[in-house]
Protein backbone atom coordinates (compact mmCIF):
# COMPACT_ATOMS: atom_id res chain seq x y z
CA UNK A 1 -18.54 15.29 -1.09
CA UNK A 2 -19.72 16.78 2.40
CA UNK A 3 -21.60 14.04 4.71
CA UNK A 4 -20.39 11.53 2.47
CA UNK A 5 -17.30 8.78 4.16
CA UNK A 6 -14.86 7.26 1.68
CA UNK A 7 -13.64 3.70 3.21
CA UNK A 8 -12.53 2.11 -0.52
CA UNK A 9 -9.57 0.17 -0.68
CA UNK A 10 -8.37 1.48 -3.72
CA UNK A 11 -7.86 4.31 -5.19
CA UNK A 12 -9.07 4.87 -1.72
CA UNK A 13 -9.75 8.69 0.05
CA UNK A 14 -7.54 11.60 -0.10
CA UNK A 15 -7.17 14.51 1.78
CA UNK A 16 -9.84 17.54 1.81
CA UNK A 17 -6.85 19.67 1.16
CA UNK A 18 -4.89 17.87 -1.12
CA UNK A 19 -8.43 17.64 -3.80
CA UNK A 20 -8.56 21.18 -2.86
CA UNK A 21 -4.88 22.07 -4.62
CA UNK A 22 -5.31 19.51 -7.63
CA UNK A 23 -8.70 20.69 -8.39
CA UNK A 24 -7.29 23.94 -9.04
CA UNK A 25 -4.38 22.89 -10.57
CA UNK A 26 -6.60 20.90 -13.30
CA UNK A 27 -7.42 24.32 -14.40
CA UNK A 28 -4.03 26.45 -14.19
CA UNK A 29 -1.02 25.50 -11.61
CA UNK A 30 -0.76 29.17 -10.79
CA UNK A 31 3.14 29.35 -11.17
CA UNK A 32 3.07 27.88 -15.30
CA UNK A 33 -0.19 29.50 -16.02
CA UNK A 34 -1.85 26.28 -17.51
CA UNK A 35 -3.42 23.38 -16.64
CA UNK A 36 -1.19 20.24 -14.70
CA UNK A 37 -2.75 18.46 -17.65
CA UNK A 38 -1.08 20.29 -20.32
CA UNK A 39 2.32 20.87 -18.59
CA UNK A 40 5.39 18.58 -20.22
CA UNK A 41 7.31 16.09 -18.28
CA UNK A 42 10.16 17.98 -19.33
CA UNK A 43 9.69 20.87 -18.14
CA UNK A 44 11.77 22.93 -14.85
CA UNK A 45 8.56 22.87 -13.49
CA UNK A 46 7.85 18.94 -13.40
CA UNK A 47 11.92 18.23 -12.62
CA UNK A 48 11.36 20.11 -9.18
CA UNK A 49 7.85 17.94 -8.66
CA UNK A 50 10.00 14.66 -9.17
CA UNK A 51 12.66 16.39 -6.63
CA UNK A 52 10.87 18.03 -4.28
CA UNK A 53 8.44 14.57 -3.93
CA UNK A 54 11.94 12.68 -3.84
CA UNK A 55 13.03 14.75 -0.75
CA UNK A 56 9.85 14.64 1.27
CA UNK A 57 9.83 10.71 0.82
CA UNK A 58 13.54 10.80 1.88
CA UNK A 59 12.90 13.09 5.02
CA UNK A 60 9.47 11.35 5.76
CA UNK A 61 11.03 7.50 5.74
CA UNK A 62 14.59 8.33 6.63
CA UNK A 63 16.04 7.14 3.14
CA UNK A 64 19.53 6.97 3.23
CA UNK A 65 21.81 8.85 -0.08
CA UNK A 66 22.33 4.84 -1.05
CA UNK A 67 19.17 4.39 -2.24
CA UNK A 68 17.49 5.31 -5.81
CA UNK A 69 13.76 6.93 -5.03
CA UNK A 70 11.56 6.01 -8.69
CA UNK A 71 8.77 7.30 -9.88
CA UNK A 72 6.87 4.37 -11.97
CA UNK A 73 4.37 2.39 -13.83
CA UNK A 74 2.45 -0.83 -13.93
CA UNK A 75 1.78 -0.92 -10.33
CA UNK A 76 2.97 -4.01 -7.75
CA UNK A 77 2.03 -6.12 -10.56
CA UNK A 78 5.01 -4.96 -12.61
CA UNK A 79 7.17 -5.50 -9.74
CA UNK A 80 5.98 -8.94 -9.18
CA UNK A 81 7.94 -9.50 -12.34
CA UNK A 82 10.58 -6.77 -12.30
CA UNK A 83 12.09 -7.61 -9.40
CA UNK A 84 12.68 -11.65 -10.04
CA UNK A 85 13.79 -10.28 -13.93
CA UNK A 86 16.38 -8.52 -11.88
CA UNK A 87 17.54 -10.46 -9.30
CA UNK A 88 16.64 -14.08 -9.87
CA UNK A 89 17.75 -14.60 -13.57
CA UNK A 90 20.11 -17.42 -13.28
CA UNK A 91 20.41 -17.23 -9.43
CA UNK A 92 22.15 -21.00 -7.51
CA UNK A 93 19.90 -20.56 -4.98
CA UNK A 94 15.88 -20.24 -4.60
CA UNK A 95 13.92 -16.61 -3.45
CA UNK A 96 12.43 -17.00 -0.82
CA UNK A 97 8.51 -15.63 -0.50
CA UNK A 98 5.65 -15.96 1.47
CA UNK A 99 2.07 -16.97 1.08
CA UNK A 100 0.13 -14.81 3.30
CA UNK A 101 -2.99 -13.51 0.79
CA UNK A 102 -4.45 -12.29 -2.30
CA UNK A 103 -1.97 -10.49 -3.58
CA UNK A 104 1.52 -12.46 -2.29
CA UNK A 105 0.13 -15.33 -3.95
CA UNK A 106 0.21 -12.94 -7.18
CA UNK A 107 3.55 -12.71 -7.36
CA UNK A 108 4.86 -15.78 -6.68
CA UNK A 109 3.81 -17.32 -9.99
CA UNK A 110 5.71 -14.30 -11.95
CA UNK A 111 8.86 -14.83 -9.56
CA UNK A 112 8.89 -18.89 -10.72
CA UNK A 113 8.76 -17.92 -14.60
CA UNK A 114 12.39 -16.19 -13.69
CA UNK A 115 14.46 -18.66 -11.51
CA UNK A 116 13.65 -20.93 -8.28
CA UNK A 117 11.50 -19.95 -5.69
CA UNK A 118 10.50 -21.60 -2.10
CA UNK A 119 7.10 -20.68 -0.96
CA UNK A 120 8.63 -20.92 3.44
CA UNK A 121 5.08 -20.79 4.21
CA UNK A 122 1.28 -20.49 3.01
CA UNK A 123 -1.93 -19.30 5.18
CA UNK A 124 -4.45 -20.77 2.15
CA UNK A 125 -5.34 -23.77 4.09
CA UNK A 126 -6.36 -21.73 7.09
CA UNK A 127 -8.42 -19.11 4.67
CA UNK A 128 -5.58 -16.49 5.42
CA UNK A 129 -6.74 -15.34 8.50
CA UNK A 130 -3.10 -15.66 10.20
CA UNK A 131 0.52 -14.55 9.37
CA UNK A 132 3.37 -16.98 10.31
CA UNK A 133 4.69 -16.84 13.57
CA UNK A 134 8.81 -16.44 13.24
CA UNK A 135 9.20 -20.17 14.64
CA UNK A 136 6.98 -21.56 11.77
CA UNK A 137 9.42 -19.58 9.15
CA UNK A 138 12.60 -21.61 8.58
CA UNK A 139 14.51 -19.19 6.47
CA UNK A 140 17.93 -19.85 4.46
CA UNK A 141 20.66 -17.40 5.28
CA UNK A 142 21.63 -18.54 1.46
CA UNK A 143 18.04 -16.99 -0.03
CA UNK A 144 18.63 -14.54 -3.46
CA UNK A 145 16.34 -12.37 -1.50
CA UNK A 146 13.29 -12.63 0.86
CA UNK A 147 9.80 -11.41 -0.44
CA UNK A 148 7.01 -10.31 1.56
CA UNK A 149 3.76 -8.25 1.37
CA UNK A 150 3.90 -6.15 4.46
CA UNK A 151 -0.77 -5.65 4.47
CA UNK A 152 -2.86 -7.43 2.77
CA UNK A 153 -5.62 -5.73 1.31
CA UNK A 154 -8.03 -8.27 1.03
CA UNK A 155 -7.96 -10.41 3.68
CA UNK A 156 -6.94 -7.78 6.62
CA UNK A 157 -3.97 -8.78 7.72
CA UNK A 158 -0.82 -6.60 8.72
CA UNK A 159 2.68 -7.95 10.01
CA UNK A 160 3.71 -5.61 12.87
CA UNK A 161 7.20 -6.80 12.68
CA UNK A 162 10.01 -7.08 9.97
CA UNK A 163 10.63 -11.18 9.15
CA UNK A 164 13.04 -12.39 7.15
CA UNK A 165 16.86 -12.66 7.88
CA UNK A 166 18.68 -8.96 7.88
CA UNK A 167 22.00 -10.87 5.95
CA UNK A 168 19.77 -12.13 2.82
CA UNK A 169 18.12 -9.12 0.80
CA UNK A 170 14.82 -8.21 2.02
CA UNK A 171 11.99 -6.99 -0.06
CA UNK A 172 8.55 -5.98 0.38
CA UNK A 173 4.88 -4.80 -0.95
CA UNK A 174 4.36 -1.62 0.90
CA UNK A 175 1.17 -1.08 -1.25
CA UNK A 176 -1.45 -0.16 1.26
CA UNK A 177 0.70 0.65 4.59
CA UNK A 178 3.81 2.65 3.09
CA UNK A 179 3.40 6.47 4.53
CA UNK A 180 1.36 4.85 7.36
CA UNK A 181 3.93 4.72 10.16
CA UNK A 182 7.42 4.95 10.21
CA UNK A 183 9.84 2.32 8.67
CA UNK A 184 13.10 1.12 9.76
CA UNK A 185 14.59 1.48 5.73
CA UNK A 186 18.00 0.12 6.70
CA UNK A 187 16.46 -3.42 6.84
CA UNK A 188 15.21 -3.40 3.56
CA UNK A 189 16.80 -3.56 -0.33
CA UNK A 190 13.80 -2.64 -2.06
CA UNK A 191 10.29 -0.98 -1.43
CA UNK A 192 7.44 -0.75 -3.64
CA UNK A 193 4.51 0.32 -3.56
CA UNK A 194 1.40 1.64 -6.01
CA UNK A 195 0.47 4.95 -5.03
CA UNK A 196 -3.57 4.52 -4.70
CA UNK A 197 -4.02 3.53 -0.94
CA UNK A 198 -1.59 6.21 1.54
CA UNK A 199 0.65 8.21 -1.54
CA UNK A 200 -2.03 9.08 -4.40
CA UNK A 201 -4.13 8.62 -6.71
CA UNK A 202 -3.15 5.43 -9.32
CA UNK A 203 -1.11 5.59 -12.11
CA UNK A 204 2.35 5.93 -10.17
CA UNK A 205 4.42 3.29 -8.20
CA UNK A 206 7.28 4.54 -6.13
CA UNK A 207 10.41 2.30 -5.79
CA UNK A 208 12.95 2.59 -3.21
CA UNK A 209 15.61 0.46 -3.93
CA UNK A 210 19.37 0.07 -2.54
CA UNK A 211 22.12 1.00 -5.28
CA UNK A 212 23.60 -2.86 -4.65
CA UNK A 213 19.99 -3.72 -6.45
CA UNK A 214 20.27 -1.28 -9.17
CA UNK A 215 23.82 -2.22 -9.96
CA UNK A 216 22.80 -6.14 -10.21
CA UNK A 217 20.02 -5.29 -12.98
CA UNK A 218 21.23 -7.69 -16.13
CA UNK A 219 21.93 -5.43 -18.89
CA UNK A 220 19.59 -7.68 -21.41
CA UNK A 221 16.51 -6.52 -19.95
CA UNK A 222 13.57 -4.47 -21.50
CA UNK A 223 14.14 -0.75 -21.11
CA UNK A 224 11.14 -0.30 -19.40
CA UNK A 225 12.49 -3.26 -16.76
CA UNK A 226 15.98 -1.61 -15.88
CA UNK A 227 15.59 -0.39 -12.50
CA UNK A 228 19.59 1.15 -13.84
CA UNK A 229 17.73 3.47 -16.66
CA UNK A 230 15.13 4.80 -14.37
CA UNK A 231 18.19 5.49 -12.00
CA UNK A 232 19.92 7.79 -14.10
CA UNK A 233 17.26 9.17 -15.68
CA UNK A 234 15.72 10.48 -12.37
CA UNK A 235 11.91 9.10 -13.02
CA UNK A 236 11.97 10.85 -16.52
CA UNK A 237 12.95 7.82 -18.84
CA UNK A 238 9.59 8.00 -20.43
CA UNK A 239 6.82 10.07 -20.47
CA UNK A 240 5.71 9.93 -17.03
CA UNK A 241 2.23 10.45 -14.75
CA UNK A 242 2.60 14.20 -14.79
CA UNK A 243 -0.46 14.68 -12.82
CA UNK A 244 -0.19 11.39 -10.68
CA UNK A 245 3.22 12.64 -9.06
CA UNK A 246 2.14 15.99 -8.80
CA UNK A 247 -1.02 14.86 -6.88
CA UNK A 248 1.80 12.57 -4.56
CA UNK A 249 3.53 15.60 -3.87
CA UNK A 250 0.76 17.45 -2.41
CA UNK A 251 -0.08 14.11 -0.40
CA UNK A 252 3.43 14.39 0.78
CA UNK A 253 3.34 18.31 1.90
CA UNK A 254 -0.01 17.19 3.61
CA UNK A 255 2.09 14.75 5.61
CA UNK A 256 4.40 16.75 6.50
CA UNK A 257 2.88 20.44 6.94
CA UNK A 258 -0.58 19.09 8.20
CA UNK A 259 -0.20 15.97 9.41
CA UNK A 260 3.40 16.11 11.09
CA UNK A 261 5.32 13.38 10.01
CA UNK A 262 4.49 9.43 10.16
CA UNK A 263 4.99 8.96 13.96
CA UNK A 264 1.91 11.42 14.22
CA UNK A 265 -0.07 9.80 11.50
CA UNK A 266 1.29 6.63 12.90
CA UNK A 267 -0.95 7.92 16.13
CA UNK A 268 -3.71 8.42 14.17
CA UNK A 269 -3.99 5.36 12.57
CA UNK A 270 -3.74 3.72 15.84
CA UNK A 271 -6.41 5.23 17.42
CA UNK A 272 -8.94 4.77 14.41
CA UNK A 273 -8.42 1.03 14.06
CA UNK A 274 -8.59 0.68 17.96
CA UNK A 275 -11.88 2.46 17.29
CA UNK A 276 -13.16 0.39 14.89
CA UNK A 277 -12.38 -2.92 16.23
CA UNK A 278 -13.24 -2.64 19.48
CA UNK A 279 -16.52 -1.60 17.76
CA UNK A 280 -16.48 -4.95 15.97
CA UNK A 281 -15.35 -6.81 19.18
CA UNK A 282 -18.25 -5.52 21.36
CA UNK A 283 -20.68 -6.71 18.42
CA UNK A 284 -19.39 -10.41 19.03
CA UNK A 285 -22.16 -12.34 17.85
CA UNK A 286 -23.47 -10.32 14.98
CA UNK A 287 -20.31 -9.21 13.55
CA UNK A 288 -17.18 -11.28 12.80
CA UNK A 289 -13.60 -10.30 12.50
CA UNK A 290 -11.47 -11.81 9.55
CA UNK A 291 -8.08 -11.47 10.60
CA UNK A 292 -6.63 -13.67 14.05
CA UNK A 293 -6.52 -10.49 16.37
CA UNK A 294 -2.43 -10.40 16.99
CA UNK A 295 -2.26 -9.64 12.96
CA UNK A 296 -4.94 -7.53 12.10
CA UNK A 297 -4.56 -4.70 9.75
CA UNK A 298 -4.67 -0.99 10.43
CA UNK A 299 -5.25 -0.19 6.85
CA UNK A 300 -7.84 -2.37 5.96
CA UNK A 301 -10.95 -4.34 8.41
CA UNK A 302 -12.35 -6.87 7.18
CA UNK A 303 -15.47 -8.43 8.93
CA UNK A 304 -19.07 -10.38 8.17
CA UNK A 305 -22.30 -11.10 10.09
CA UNK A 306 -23.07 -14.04 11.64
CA UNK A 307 -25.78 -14.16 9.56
CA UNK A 308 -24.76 -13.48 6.04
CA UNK A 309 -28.37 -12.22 4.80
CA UNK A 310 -27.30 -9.15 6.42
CA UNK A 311 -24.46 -8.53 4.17
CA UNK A 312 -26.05 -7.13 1.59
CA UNK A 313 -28.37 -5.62 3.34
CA UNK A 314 -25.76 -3.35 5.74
CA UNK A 315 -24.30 -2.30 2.34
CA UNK A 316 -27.41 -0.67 0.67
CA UNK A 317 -28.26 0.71 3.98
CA UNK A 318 -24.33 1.86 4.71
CA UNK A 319 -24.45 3.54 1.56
CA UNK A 320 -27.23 5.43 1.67
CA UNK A 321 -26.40 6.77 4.74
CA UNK A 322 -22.71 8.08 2.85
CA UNK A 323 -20.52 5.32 3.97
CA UNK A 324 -18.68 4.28 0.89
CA UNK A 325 -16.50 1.99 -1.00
CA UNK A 326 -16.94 -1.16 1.95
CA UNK A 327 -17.70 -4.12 -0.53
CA UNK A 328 -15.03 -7.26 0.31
CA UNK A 329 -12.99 -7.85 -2.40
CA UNK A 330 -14.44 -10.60 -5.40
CA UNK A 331 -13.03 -13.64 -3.79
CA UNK A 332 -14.53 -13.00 -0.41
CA UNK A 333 -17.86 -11.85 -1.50
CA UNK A 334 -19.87 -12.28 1.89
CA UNK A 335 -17.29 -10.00 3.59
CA UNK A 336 -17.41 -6.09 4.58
CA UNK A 337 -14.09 -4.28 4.25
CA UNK A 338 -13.25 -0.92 5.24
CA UNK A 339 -9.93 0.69 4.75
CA UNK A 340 -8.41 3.72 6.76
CA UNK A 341 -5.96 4.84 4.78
CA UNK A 342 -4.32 7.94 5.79
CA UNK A 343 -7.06 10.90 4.81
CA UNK A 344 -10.02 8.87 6.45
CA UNK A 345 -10.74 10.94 9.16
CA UNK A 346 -11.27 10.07 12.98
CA UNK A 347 -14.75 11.55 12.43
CA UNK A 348 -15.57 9.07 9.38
CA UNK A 349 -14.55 5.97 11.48
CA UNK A 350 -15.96 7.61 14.63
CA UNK A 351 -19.49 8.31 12.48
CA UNK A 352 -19.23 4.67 11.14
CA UNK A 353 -18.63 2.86 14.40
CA UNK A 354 -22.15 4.84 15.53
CA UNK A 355 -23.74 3.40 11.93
CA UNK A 356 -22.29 -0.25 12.92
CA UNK A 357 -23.70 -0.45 16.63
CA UNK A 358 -27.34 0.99 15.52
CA UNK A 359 -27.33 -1.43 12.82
CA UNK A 360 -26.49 -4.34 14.82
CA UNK A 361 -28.89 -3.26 17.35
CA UNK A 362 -31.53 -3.57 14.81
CA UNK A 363 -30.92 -6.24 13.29
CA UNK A 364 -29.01 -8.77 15.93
């Protein structure tokens, strides 16, 4: 809606453009004639959506031909119990995970109902407001695999390097940072990440995982588990989000066609978290950052006041002045978060920032 900012952290904002194409595709996709509602997932049409998507995430990340691309369901939350089903059934030696947030420390309790896990280290004690430094992260080079959530959500924090050891399988949460800058793939066996922060709306999770992975899947689980069946039957195994992919795939022509590619929208990202924080950081005093400065999040901000009584009240008054979608997550109620996922403007962070220094000047 014009004059109105979208900073939710999920399903968060998506591009002008991109509403622009589904919206018309709701009523007829011009090439079938009908609506992207009505159109089956086994269809020509919907097999070149799945392929076309498939490329642009290939060209955009730099996938190599060894690695499956999936189109899924149940969000991270599946994976959190996916992956150990796969890879941790019956393993001699632990997974190794860390601790660093909200939702890591969701999916450690799914990996321990498969096999053994280690938890190398945990940030609850310090009210996550710090990742582990590589010294503090004594890692086995005999590990099943090393787990990670690359951004936390809720608490604002965002490793800007790749831990873990490169000879043990590495896997990571790319919820709410994959499409956000480049990524060295090579390093890593297996990707995931829900589509409702940088991809698309929700209802789809894309998994890019090596074939080594695929190949290991036990042949006793679930269907709907076996990274294997998904494999070979290119995303289509069920009935899939018809809409939700096709929505990803206009996301993924945006970042390409409009955008550039991730080392532009990389750039951009960059320069509208350096806005916002150094917003935040010149409102010392009044406002408070979450996250220790060396790890703070691109994606997501999360701050308070100095004097919580104005937490609610910057909230009413942020949203009636069009700045949506900033509440802190339930277990950090006090807090103010705003995310910049990829379609949140430089002028909606740039309009904000403005909102943020009159308010503190107002009320500090």
């Amino acid at each position: 809606m014009k004059g109105r900012h979208n900073f939710s952290a999920g399903p968060g904002a998506l591009p002008e453009s991109v509403l622009r194409e589904a919206q018309q595709a709701i009523a007829e996709v011009p090439e079938v004639g009908v609506s992207v509602l009505g159109i089956s997932h086994r269809s020509r049409w919907f097999r070149e959506v799945v392929d076309e998507a498939e490329e642009h995430l290939r060209v955009l990340l730099g996938i190599p031909a060894h690695y499956r691309v999936l189109f899924l369901q149940g969000g991270s939350t599946q994976q959190f119990s996916q992956i150990p089903m796969t890879l941790l059934r019956g393993a001699a030696h632990p997974a190794e995970y860390l601790h660093t947030g909200y939702w890591s420390g969701k999916s450690i309790p799914e990996a321990r109902r498969e096999g053994p896990v280690r938890v190398l280290w945990s940030g609850e004690s310090d009210g996550f407001r710090r990742l582990p430094t590589d010294r503090e992260l004594e890692t086995s080079a005999e590990a099943t695999y090393f787990h990670y959530v690359s951004n936390e959500t809720v608490e604002g924090l965002q490793f800007h390097r790749v831990p873990g050891r490169d000879e043990v399988r590495r896997i990571c949460d790319m919820s709410s940072d994959l499409l956000g800058a480049p990524v060295d793939m090579g390093r890593y066996d297996l990707i995931y990440a829900h589509a409702q922060k940088n991809l698309g709306p929700s209802g789809v999770t894309v998994v890019i995982v090596h074939d080594d992975v695929v190949a290991a899947t036990p042949k006793d689980l679930p269907a709907m588990l076996d990274y294997r069946l998904h494999a070979e039957a290119r995303s289509v195994y069920n009935t899939p989000p018809v809409f939700a992919i096709f929505v990803t795939l206009l996301v993924l022509r945006w970042l390409r066609s409009e955008i550039g590619g991730l080392d532009a929208m990389a750039s951009i990202n960059r320069r509208k978290a350096e806005r916002l924080y150094g917003t935040l950081d010149g409102l010392k005093g009044v406002c408070r950052v979450w996250a220790a400065e060396p790890d703070r999040s691109r994606m997501n901000v999360l701050f308070d006041f100095a004097e919580p009584r104005l937490t609610p009240v910057f909230l009413r008054e942020a949203e009636e002045a069009g700045f949506l979608g900033m509440e802190g997550h339930r277990t950090l109620p006090d807090t103010v978060r705003v995310s910049l996922y990829n379609a949140v403007t430089e002028a909606s962070v740039d309009a904000l920032a403005g909102f943020l220094e009159d308010f503190a000047r107002i009320n500090g």
